[in-house]
C-alpha atoms as a PDB file:
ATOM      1  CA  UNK A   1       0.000   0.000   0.000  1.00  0.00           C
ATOM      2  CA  UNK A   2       1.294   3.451  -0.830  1.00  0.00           C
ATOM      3  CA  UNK A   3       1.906   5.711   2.083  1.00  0.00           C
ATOM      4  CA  UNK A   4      -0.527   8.505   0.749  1.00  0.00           C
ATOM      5  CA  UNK A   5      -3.032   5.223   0.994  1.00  0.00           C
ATOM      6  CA  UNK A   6      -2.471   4.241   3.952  1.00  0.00           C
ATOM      7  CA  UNK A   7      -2.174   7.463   5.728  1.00  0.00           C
ATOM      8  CA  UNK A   8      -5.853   8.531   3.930  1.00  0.00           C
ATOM      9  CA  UNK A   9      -7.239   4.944   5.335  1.00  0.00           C
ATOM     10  CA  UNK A  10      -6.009   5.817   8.951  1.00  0.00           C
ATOM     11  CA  UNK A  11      -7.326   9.301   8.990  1.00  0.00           C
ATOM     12  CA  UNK A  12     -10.294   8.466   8.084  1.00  0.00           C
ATOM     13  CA  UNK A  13     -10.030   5.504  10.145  1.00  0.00           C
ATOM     14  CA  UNK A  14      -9.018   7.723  13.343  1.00  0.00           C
ATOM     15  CA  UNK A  15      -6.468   4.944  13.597  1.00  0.00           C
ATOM     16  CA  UNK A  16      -3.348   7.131  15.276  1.00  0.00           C
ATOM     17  CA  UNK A  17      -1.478   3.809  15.603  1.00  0.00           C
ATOM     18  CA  UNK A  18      -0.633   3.903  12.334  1.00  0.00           C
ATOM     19  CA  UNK A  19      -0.795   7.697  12.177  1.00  0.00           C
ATOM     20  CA  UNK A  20       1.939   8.308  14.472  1.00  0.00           C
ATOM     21  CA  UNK A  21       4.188   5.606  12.530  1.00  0.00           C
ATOM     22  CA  UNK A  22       3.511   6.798   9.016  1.00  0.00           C
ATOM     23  CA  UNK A  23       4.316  10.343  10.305  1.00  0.00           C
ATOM     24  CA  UNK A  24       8.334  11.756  10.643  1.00  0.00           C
ATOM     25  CA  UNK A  25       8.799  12.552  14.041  1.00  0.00           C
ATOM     26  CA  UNK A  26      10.426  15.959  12.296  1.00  0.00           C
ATOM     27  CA  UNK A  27       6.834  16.371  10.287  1.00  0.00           C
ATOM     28  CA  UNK A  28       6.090  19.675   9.620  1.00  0.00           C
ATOM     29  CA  UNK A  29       2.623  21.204   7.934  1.00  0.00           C
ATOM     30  CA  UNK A  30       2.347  24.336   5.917  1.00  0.00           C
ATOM     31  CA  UNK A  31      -1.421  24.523   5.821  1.00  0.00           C
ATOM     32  CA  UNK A  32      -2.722  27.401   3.285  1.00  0.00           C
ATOM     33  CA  UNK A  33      -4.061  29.884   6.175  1.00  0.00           C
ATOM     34  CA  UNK A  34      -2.554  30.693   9.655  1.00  0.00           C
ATOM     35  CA  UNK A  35       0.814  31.678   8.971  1.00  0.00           C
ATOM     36  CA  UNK A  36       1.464  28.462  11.412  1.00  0.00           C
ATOM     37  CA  UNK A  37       3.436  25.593  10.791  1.00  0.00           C
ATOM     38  CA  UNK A  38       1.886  22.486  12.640  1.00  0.00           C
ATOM     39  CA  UNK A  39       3.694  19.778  14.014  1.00  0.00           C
ATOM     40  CA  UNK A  40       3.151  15.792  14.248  1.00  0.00           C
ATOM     41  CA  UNK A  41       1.325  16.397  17.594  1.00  0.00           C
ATOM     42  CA  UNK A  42      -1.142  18.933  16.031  1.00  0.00           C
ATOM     43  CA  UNK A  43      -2.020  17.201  13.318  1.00  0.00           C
ATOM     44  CA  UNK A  44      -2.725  14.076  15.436  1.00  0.00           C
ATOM     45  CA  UNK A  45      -4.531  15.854  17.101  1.00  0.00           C
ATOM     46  CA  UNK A  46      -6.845  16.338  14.363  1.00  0.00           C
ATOM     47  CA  UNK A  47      -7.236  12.767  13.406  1.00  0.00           C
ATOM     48  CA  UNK A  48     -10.509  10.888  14.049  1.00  0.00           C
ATOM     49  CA  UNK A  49     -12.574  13.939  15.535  1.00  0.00           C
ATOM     50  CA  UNK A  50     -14.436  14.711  12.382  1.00  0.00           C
ATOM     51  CA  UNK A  51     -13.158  18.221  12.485  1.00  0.00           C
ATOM     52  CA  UNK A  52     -11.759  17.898   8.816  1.00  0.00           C
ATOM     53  CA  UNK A  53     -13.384  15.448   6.889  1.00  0.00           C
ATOM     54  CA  UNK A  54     -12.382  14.823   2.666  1.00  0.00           C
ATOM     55  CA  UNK A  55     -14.215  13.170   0.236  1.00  0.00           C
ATOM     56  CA  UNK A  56     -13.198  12.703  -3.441  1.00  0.00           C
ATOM     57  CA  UNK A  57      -9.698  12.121  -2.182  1.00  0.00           C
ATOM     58  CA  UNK A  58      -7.371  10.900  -5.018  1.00  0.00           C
ATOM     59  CA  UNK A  59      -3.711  11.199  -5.926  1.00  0.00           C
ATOM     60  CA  UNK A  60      -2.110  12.662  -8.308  1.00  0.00           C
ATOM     61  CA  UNK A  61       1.214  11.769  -8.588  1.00  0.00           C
ATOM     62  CA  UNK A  62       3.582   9.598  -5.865  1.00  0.00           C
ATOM     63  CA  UNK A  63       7.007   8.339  -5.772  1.00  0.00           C
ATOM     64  CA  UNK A  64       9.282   7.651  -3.408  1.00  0.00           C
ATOM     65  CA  UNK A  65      10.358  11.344  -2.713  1.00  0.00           C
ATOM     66  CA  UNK A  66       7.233  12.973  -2.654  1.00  0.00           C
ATOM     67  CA  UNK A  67       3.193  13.031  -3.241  1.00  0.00           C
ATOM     68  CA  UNK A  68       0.318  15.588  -4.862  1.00  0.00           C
ATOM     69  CA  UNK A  69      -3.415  14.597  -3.982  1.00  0.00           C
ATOM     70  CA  UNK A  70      -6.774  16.461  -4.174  1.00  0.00           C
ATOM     71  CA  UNK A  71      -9.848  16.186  -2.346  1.00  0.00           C
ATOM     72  CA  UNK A  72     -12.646  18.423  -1.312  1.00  0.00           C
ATOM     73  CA  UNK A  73     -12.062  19.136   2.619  1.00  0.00           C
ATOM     74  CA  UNK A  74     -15.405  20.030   4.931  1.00  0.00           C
ATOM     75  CA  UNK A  75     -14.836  21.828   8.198  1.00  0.00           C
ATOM     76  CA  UNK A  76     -17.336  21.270  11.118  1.00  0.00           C
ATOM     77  CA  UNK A  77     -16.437  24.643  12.780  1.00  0.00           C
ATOM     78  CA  UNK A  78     -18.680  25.751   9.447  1.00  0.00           C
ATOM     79  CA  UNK A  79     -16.111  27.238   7.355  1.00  0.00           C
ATOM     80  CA  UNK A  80     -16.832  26.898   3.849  1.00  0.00           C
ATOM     81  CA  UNK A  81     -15.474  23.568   1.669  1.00  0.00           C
ATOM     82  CA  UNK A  82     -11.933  24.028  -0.222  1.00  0.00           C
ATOM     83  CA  UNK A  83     -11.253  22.137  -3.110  1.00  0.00           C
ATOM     84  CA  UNK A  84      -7.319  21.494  -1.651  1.00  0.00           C
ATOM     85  CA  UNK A  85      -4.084  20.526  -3.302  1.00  0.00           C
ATOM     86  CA  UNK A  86      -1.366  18.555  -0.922  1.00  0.00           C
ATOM     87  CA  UNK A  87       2.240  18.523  -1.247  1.00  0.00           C
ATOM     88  CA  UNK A  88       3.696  15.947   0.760  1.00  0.00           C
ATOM     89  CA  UNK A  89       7.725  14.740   1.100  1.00  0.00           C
ATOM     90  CA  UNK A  90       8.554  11.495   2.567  1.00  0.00           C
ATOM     91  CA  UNK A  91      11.766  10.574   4.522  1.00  0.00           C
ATOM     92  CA  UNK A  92      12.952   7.596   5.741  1.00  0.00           C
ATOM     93  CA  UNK A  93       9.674   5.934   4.176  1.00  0.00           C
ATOM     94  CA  UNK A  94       7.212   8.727   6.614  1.00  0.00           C
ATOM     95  CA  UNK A  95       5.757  11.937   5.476  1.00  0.00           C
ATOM     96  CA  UNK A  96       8.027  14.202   6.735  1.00  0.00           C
ATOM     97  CA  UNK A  97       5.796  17.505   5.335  1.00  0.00           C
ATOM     98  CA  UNK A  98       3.167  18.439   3.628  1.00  0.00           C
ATOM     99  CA  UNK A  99       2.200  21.739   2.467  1.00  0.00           C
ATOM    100  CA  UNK A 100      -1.828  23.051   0.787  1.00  0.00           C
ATOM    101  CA  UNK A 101      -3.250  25.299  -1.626  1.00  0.00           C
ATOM    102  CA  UNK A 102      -6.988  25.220  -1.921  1.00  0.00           C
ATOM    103  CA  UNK A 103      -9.853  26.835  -3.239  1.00  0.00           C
ATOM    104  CA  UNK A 104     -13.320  27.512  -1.153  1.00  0.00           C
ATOM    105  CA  UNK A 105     -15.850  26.294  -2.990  1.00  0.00           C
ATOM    106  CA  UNK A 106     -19.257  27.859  -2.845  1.00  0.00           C
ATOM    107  CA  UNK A 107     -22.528  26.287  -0.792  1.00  0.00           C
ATOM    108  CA  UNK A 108     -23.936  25.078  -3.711  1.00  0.00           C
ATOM    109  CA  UNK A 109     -20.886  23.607  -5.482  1.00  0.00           C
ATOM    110  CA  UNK A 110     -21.279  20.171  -7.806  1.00  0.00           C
ATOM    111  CA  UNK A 111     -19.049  17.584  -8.400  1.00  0.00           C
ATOM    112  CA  UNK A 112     -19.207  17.153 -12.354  1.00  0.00           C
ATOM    113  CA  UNK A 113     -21.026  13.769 -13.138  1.00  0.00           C
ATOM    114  CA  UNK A 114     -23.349  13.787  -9.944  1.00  0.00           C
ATOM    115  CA  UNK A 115     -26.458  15.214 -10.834  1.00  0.00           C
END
């Protein structure tokens, strides 16, 4: 399995067993708003709490260097839904960063093909 597949499967899983060993204990995250740079610890802390949820999820292109996926993210604090691009880089076989560019999609947004 690749490692953007299994790390998708354990997010949406909530499984942070495998979370914390598919993630670099030197992980950094460059989301697209903040200014912050998150660490391993804040984005487990994320994981299995529903408070980012993706669907659509699909990658684009992985090696063993780096990865580029796409989903559409949802946000229960309400915020609107962002079509986002991830950039991740692997080390030692773990994701060692990962860095997003997205777009906020309107409420009324449809997925081409699902009407």
């Amino acid at each position: 399995m690749s490692i953007v597949d299994a790390y998708n499967e354990a997010w949406n899983s909530g499984d942070l067993e495998t979370l914390e060993a598919l993630i670099h204990d030197d992980f950094q995250f460059n989301p697209h708003v903040g200014g912050v740079i998150l660490g391993k610890a804040d984005v487990l802390s994320f994981a299995g709490n529903d408070s980012v949820t993706s669907e659509n999820e699909r990658t684009l292109f992985e090696n063993e260097d780096v990865a580029i996926t796409h989903s559409i993210a949802h946000f229960s604090n309400g915020s609107t839904s962002e079509a986002v691009l991830l950039f991740m880089r692997f080390k030692d076989g773990k994701i060692i960063s990962m860095e997003t560019g997205a777009t906020p999609l309107s409420d009324d947004y449809k997925l081409v093909g699902t009407e």
